[in-house]
PDB file of N, CA and C in Angstrom:
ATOM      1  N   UNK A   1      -4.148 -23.289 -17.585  1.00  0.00           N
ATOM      2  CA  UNK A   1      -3.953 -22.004 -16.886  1.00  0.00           C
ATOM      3  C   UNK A   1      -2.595 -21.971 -16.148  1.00  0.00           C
ATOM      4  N   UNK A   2      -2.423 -22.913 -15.511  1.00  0.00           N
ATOM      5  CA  UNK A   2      -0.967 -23.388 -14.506  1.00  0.00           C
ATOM      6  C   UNK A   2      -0.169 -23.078 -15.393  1.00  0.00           C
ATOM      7  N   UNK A   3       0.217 -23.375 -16.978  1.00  0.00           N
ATOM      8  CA  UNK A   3       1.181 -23.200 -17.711  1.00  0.00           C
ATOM      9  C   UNK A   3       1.167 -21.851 -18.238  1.00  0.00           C
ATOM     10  N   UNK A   4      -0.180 -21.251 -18.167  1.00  0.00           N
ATOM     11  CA  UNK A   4       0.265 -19.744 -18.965  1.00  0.00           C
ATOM     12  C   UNK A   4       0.749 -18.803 -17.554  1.00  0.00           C
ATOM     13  N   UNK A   5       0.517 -19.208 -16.051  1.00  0.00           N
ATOM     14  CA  UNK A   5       0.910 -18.278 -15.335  1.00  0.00           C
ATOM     15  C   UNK A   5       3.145 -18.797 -14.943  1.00  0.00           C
ATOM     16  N   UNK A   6       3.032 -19.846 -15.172  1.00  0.00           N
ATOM     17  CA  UNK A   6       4.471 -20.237 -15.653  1.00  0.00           C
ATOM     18  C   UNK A   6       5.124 -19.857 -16.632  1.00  0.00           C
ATOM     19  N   UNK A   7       4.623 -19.508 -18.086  1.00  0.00           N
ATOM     20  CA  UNK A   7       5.209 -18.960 -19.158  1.00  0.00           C
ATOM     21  C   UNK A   7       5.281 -17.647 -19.088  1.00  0.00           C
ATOM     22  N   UNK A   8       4.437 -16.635 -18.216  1.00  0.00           N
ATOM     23  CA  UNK A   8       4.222 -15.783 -18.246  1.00  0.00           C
ATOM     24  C   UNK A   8       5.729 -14.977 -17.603  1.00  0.00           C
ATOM     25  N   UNK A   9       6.074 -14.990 -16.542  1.00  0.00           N
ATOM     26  CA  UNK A   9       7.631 -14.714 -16.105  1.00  0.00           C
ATOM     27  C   UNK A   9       8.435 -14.844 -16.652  1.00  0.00           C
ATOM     28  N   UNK A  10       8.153 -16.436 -17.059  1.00  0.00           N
ATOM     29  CA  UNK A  10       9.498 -16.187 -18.058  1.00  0.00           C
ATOM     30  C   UNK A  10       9.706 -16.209 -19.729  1.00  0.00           C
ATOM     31  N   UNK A  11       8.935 -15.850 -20.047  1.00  0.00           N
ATOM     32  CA  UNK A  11       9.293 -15.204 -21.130  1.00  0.00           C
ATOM     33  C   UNK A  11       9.078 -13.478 -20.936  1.00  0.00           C
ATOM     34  N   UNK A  12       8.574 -13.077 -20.213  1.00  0.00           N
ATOM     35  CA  UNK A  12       8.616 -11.482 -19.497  1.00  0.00           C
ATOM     36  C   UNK A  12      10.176 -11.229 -19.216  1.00  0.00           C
ATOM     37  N   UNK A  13      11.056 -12.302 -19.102  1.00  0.00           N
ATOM     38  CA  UNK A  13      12.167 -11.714 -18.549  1.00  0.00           C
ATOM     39  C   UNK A  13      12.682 -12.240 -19.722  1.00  0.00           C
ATOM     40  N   UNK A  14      12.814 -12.994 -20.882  1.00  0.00           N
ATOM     41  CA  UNK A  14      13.459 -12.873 -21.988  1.00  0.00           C
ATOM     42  C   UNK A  14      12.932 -11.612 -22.508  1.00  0.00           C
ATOM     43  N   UNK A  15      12.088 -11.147 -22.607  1.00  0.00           N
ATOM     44  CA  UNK A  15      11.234  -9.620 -23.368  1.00  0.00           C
ATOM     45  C   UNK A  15      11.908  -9.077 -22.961  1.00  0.00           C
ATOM     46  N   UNK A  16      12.194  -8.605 -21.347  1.00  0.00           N
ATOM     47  CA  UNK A  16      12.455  -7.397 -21.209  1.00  0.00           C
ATOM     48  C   UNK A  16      14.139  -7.350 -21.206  1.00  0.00           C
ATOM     49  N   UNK A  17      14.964  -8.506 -21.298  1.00  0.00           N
ATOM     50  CA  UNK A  17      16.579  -8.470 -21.793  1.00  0.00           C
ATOM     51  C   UNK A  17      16.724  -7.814 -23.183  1.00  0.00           C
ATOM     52  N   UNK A  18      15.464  -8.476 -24.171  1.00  0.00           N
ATOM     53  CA  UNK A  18      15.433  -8.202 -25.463  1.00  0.00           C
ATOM     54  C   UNK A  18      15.196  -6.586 -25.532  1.00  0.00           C
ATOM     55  N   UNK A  19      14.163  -5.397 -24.722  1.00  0.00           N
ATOM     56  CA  UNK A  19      13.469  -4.627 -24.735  1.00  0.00           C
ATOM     57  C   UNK A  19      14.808  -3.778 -24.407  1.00  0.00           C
ATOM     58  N   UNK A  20      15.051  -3.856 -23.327  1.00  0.00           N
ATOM     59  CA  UNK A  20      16.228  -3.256 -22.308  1.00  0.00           C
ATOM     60  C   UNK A  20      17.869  -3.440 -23.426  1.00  0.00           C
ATOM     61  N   UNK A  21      17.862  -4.068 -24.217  1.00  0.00           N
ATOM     62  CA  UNK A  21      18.872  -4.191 -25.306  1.00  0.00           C
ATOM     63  C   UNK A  21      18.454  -3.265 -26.122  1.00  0.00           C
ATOM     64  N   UNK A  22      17.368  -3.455 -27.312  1.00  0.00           N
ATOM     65  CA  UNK A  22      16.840  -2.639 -28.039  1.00  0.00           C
ATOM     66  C   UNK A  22      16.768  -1.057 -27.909  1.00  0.00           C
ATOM     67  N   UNK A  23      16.525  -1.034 -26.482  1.00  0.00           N
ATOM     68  CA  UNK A  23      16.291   1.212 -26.106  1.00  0.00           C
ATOM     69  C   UNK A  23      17.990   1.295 -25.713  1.00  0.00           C
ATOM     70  N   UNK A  24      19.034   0.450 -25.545  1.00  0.00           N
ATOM     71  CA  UNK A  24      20.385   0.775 -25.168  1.00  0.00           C
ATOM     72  C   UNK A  24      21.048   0.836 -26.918  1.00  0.00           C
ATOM     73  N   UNK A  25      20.361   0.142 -27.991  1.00  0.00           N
ATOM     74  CA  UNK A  25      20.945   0.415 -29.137  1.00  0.00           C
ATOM     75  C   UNK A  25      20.386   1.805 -29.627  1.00  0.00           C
ATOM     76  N   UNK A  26      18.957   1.909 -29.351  1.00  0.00           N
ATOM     77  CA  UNK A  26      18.374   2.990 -29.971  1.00  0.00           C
ATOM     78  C   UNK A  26      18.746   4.535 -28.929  1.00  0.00           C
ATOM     79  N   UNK A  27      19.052   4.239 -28.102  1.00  0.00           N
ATOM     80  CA  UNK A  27      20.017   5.351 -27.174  1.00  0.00           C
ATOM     81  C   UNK A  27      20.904   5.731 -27.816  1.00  0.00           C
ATOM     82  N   UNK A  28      22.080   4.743 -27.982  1.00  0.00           N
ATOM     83  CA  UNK A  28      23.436   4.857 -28.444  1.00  0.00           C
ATOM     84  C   UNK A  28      23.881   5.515 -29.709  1.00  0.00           C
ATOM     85  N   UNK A  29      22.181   5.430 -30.922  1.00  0.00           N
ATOM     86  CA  UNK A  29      22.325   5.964 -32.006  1.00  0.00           C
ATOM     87  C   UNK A  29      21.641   7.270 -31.710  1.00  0.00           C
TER      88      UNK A  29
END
């Protein structure tokens, strides 16, 4: 459990660099 509430942030903040990239390409087009 200790490790999924540790993985959980951070890969939430690789997602949302990835997410927050993705709607700035799909904006741009």
């Amino acid at each position: 459990m200790p490790r999924s509430i540790k993985k959980g942030p951070f890969i939430d903040l690789h997602l949302l660099k990835k997410v927050d990239k993705a709607i700035a390409t799909k904006s741009k087009r």
